[in-house]
N, C-alpha and C. Protein backbone atom coordinates (compact mmCIF):
# COMPACT_ATOMS: atom_id res chain seq x y z
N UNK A 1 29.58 -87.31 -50.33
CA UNK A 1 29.78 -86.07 -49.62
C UNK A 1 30.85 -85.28 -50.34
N UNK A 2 30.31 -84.00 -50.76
CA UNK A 2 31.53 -83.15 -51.13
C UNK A 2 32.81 -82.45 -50.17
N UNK A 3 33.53 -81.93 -51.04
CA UNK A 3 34.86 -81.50 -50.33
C UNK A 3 33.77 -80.13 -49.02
N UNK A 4 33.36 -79.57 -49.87
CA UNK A 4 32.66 -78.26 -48.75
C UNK A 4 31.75 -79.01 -47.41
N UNK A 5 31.28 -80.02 -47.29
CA UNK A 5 30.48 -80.39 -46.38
C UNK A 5 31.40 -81.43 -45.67
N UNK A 6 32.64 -81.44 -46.27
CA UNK A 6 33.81 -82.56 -45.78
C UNK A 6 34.67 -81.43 -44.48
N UNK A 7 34.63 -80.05 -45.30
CA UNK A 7 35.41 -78.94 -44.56
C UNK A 7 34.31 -78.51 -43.43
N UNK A 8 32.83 -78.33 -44.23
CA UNK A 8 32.44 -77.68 -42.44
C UNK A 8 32.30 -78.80 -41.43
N UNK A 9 32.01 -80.04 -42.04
CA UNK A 9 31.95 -80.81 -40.40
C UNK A 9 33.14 -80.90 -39.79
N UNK A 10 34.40 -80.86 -40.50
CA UNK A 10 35.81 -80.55 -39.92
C UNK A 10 35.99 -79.61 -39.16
N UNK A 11 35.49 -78.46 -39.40
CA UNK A 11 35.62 -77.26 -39.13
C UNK A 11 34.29 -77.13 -37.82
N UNK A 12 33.26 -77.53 -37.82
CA UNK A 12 32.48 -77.95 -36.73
C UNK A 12 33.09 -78.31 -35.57
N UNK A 13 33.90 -79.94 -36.29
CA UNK A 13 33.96 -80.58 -34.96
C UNK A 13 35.21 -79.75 -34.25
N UNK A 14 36.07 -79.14 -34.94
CA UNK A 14 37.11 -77.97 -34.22
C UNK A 14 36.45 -77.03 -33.33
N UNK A 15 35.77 -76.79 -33.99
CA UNK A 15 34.58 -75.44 -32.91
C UNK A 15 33.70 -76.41 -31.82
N UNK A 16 33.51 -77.59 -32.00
CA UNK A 16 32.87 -78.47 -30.68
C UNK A 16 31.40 -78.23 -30.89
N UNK A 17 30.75 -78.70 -32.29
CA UNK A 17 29.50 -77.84 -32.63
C UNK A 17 29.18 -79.45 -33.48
N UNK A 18 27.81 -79.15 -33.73
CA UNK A 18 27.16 -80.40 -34.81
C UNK A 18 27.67 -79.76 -35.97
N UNK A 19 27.75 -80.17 -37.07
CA UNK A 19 27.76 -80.19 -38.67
C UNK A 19 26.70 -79.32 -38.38
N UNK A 20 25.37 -79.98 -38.30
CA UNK A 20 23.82 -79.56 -38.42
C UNK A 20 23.78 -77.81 -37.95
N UNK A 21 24.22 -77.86 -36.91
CA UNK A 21 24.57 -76.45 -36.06
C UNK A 21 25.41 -75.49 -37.63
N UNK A 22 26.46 -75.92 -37.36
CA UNK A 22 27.40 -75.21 -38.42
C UNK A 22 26.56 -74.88 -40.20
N UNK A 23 25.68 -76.14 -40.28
CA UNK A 23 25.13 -75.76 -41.67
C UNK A 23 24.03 -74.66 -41.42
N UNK A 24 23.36 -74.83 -40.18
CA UNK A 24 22.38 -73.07 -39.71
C UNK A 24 22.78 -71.88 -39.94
N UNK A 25 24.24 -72.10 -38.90
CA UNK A 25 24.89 -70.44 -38.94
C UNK A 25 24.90 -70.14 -40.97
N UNK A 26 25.60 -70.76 -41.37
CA UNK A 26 26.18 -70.64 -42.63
C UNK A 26 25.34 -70.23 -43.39
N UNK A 27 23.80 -71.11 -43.57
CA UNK A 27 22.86 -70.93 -43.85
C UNK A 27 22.01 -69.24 -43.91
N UNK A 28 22.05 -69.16 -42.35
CA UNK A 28 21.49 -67.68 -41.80
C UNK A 28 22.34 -66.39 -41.85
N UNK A 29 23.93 -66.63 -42.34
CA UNK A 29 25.08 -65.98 -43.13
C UNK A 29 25.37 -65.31 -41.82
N UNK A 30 25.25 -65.71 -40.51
CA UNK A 30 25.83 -64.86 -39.21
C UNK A 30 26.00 -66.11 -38.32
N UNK A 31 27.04 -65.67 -36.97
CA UNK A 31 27.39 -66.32 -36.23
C UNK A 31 26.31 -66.01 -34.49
N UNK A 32 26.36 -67.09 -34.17
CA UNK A 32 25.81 -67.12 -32.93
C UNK A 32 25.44 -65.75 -31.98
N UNK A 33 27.01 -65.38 -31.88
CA UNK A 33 26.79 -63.61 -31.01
C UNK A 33 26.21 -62.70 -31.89
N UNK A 34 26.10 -62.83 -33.27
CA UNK A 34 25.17 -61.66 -34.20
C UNK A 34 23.90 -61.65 -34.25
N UNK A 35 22.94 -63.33 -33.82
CA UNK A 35 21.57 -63.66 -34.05
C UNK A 35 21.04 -62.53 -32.93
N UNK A 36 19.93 -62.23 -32.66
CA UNK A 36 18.98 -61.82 -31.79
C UNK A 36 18.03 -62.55 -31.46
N UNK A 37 18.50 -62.58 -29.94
CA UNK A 37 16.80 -64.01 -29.43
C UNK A 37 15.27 -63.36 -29.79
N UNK A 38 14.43 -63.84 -29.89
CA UNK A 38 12.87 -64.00 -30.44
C UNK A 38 12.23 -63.70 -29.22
N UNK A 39 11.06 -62.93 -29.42
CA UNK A 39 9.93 -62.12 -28.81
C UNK A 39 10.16 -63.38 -27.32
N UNK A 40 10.00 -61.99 -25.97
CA UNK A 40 9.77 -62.53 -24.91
C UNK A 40 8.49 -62.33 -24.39
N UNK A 41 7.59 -62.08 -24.73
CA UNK A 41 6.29 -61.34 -24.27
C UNK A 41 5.21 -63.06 -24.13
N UNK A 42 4.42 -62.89 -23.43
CA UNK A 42 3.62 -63.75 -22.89
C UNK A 42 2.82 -63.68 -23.66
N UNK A 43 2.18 -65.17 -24.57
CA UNK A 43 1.35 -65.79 -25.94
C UNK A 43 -0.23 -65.91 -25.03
N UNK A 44 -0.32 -65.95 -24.10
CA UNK A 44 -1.43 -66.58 -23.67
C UNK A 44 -1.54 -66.18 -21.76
N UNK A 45 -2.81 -66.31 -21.72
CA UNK A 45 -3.35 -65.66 -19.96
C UNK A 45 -1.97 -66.40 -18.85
N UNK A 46 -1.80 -66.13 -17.88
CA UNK A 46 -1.46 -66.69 -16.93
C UNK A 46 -1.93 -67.58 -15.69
N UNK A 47 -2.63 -68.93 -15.93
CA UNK A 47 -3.32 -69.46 -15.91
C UNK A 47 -2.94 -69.61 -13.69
N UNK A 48 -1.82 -69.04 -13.46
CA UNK A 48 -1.52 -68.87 -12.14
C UNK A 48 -1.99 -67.51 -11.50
N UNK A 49 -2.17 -66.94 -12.03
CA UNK A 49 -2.37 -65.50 -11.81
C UNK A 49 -3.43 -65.37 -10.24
N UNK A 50 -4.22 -66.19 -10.48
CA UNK A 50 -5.44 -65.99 -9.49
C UNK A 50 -5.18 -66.64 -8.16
N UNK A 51 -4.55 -67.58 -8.36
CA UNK A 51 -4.03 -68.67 -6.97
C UNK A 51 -2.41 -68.08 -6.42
N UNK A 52 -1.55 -67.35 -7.58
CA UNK A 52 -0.44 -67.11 -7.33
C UNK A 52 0.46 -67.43 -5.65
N UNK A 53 -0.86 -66.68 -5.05
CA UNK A 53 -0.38 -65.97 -3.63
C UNK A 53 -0.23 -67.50 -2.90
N UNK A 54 -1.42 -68.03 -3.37
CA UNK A 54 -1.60 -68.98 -2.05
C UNK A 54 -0.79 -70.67 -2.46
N UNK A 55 -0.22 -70.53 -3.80
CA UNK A 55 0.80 -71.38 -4.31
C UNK A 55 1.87 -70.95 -3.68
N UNK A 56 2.41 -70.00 -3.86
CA UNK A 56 3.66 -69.21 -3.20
C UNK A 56 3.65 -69.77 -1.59
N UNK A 57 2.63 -69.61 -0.89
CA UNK A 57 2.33 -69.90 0.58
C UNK A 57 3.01 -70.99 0.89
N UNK A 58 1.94 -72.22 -0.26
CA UNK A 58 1.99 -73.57 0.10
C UNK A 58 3.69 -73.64 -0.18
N UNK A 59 4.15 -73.46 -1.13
CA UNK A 59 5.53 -73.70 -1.74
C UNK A 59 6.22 -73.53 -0.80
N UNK A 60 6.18 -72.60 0.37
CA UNK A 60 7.21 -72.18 1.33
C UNK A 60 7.26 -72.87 2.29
């Protein structure tokens, strides 16, 4: 193991993070609050859609 992968897991475990974690950010050259989360939009039908109401019913 080199001195640089000796410093970020040091520097990890100070931040309370994996190595693994710390080699991402570093990797992707930004920190956590800079990323942007990934598409929220629905991949596929809503396979509840049709019963919704009467799931909701039973559930209550």
């Amino acid at each position: 193991m080199g001195k640089v992968e000796t410093n970020l897991e040091t520097a990890a475990a100070k931040a309370g993070m994996e190595a693994k974690t710390a080699r991402k950010y570093r990797r992707l050259g930004s920190v956590p609050g800079e990323l942007t989360a990934g598409p929220r939009w629905r991949t596929r039908e809503d396979p509840f859609e049709e019963v919704w109401g009467e799931v909701r019913n039973l559930l209550r």
